[in-house]
C-alpha atoms as a PDB file:
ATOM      1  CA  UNK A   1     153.522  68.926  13.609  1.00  0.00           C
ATOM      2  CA  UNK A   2     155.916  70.334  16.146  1.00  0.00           C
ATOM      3  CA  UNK A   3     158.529  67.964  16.909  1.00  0.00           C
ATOM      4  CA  UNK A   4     158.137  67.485  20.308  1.00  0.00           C
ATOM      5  CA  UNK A   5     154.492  65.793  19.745  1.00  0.00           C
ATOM      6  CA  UNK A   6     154.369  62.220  20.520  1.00  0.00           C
ATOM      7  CA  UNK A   7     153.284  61.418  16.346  1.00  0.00           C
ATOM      8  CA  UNK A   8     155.837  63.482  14.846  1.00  0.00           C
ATOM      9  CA  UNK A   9     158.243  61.672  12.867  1.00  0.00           C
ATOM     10  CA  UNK A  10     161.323  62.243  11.164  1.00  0.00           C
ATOM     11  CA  UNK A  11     162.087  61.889   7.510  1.00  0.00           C
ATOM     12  CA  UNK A  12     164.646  58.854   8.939  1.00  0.00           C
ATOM     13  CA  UNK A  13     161.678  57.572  11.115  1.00  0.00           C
ATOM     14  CA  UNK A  14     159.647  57.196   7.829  1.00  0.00           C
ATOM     15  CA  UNK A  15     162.472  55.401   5.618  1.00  0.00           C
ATOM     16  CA  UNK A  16     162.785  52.950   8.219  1.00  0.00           C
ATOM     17  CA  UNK A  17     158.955  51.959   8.733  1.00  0.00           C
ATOM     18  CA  UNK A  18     159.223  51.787   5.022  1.00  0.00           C
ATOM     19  CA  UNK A  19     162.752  49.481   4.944  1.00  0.00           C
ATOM     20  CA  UNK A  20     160.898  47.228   7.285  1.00  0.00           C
ATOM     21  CA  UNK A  21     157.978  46.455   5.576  1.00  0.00           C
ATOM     22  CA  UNK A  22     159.870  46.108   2.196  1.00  0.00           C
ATOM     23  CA  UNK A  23     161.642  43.529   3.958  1.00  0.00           C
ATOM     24  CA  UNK A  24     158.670  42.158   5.796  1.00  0.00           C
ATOM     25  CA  UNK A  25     157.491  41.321   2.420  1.00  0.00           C
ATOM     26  CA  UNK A  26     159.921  39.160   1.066  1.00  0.00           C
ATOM     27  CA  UNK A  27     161.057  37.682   4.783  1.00  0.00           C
ATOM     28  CA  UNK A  28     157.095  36.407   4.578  1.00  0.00           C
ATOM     29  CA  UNK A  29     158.163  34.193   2.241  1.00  0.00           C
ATOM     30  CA  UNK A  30     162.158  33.474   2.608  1.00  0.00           C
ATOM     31  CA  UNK A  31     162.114  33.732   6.334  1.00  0.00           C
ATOM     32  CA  UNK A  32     163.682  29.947   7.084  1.00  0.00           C
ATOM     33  CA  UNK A  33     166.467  31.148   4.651  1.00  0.00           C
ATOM     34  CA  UNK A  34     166.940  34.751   6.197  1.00  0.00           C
ATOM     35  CA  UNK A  35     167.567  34.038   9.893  1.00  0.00           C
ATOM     36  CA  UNK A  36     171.268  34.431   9.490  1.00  0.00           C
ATOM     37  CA  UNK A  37     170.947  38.100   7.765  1.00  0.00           C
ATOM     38  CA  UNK A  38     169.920  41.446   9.711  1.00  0.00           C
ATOM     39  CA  UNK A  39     168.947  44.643   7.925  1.00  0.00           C
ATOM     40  CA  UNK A  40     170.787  48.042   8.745  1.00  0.00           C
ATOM     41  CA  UNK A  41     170.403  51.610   7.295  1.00  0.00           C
ATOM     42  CA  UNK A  42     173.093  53.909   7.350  1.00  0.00           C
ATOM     43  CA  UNK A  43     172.710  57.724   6.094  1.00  0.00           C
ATOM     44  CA  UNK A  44     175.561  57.496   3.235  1.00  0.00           C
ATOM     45  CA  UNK A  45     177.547  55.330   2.018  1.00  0.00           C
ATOM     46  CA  UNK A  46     181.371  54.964   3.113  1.00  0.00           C
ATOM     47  CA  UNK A  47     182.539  53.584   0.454  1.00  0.00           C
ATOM     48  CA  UNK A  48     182.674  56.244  -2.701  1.00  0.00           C
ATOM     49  CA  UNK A  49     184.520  55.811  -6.061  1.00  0.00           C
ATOM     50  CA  UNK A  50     187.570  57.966  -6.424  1.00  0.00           C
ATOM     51  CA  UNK A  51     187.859  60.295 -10.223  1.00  0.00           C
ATOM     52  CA  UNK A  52     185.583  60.310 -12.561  1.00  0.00           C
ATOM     53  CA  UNK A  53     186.073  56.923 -14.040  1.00  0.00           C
ATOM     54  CA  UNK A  54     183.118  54.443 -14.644  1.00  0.00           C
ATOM     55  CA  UNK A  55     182.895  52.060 -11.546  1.00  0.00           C
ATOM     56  CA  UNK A  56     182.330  47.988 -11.573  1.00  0.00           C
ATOM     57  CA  UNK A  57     180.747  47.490  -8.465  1.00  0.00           C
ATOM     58  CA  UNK A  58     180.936  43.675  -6.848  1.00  0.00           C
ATOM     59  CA  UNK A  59     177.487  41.839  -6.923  1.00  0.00           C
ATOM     60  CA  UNK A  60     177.492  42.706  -3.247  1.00  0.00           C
ATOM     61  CA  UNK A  61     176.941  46.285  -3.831  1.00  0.00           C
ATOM     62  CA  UNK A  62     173.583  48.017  -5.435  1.00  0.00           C
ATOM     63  CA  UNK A  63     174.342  51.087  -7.122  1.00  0.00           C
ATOM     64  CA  UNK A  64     172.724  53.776  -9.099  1.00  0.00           C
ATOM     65  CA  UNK A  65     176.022  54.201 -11.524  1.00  0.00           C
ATOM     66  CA  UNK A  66     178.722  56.123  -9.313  1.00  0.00           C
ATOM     67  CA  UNK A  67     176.356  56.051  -6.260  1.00  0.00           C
ATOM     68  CA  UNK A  68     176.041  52.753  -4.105  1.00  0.00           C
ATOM     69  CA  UNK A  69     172.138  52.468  -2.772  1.00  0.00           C
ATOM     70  CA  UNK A  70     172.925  49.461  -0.408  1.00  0.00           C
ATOM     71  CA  UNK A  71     175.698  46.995   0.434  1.00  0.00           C
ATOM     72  CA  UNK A  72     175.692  42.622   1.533  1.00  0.00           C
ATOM     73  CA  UNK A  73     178.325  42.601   4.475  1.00  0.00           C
ATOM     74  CA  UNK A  74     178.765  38.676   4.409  1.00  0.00           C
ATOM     75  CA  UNK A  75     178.867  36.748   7.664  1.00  0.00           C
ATOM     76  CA  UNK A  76     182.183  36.627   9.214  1.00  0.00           C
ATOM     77  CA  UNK A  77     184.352  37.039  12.045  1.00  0.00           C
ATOM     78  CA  UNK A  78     185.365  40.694  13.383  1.00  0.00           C
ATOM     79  CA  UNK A  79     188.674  41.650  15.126  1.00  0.00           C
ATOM     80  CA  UNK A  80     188.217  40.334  18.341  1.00  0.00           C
ATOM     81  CA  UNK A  81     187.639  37.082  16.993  1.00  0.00           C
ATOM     82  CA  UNK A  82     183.726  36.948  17.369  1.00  0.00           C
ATOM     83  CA  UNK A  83     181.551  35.867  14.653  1.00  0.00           C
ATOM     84  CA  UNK A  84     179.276  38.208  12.824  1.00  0.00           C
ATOM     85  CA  UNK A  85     175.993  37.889  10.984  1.00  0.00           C
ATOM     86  CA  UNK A  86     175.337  38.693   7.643  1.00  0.00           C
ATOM     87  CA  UNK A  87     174.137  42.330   6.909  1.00  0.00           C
ATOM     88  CA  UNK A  88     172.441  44.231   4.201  1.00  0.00           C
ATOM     89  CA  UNK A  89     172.721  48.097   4.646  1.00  0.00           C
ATOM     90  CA  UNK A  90     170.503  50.165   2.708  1.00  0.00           C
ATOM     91  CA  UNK A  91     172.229  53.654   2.304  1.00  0.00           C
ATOM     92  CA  UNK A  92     169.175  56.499   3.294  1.00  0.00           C
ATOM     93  CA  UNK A  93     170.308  59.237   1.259  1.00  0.00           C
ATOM     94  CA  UNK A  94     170.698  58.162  -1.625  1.00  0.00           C
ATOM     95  CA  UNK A  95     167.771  56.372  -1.702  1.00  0.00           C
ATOM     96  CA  UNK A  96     165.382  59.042  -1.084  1.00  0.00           C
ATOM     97  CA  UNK A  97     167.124  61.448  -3.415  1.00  0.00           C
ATOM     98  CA  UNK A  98     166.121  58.736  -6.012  1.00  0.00           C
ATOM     99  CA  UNK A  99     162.215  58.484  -5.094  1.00  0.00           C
ATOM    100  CA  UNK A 100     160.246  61.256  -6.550  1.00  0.00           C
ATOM    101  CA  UNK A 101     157.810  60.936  -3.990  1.00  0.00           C
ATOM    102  CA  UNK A 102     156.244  58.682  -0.725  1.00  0.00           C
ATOM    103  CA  UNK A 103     154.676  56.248  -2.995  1.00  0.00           C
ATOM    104  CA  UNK A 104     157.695  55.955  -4.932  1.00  0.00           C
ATOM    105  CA  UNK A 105     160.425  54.904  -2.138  1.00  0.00           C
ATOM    106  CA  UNK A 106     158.383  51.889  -1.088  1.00  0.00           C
ATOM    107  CA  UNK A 107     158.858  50.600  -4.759  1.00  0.00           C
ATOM    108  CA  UNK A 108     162.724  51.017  -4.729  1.00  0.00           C
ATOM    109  CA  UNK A 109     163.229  49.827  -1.563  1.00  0.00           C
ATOM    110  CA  UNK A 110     161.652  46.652  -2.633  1.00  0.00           C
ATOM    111  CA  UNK A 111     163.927  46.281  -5.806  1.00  0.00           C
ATOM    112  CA  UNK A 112     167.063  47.053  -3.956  1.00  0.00           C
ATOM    113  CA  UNK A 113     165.767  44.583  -1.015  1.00  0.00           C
ATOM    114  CA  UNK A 114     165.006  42.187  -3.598  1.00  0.00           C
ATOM    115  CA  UNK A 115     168.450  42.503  -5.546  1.00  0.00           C
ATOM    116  CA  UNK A 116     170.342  42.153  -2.125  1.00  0.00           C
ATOM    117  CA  UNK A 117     168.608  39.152  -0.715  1.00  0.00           C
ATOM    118  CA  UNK A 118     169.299  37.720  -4.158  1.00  0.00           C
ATOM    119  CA  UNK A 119     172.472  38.358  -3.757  1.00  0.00           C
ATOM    120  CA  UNK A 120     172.765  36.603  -0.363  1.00  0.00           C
ATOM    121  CA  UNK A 121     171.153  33.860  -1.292  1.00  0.00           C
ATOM    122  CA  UNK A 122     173.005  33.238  -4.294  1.00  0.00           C
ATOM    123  CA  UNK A 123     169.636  33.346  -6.754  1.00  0.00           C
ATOM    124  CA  UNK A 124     168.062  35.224  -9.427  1.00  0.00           C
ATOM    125  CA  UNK A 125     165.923  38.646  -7.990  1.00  0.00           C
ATOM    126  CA  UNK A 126     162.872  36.700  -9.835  1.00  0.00           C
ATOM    127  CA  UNK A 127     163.114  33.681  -8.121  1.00  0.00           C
ATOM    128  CA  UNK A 128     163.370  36.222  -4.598  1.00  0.00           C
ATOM    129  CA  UNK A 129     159.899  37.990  -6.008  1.00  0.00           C
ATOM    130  CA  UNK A 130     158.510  34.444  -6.429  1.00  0.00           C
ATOM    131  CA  UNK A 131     159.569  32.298  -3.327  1.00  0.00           C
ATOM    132  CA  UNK A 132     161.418  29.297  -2.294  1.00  0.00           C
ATOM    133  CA  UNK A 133     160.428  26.183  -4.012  1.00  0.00           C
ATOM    134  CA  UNK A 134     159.121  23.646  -1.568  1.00  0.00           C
ATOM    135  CA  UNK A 135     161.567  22.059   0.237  1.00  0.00           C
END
């Protein structure tokens, strides 16, 4: 479809209807405990190991060995002064370069989602897959 047409969409379009409703899905169940976080994608990653040596990522940080997938900015306060919110950033490139095929990135969105809200939250990813416990 030529992409001037009102329905086409880009390959970035696509990875971020599919980010959101990875994220819709667990947010349907942890949403009281998410309103301090936002969700970003950025194409690549900025941060990159140097050399060839093995890399020990922080628990912040979800990486396929050498490559980081996504990143937890924790809330905080920026130079100006001004508080900021909490932000997972899924990394686009890498991501799709690891999903074989459109049914596929869905799936590993949802892990990486699921290990970063984890994360966050300071929980196991099976008690993120399984919800809150009633309050």
């Amino acid at each position: 479809m030529p992409m001037s047409m009102p329905a086409h969409r880009t390959r970035a379009d696509r990875f971020d209807a599919a980010a959101v409703e990875a994220f819709a899905e667990i947010d349907s169940r942890w949403h009281d405990h998410l309103t301090g976080l936002d969700v970003a994608v950025d194409d690549i990653p900025r941060m990159l190991p140097r050399g060839d040596e093995p890399v020990q990522w922080p628990d912040e940080v979800t990486a396929d060995g050498q490559v980081p997938l996504a990143r937890l900015i924790p809330a905080g306060v920026d130079v100006a002064g001004r508080p900021t919110r909490a932000q997972i950033i899924l990394f686009r490139r890498p991501l799709e370069l690891r999903a074989h095929d459109d049914e596929e990135l869905p799936e590993i969105l949802r892990e990486v989602l699921i290990e970063q809200v984890a994360t966050y939250l300071g929980v196991d990813e099976e008690t993120v897959e399984q919800g809150p416990e009633d309050d």
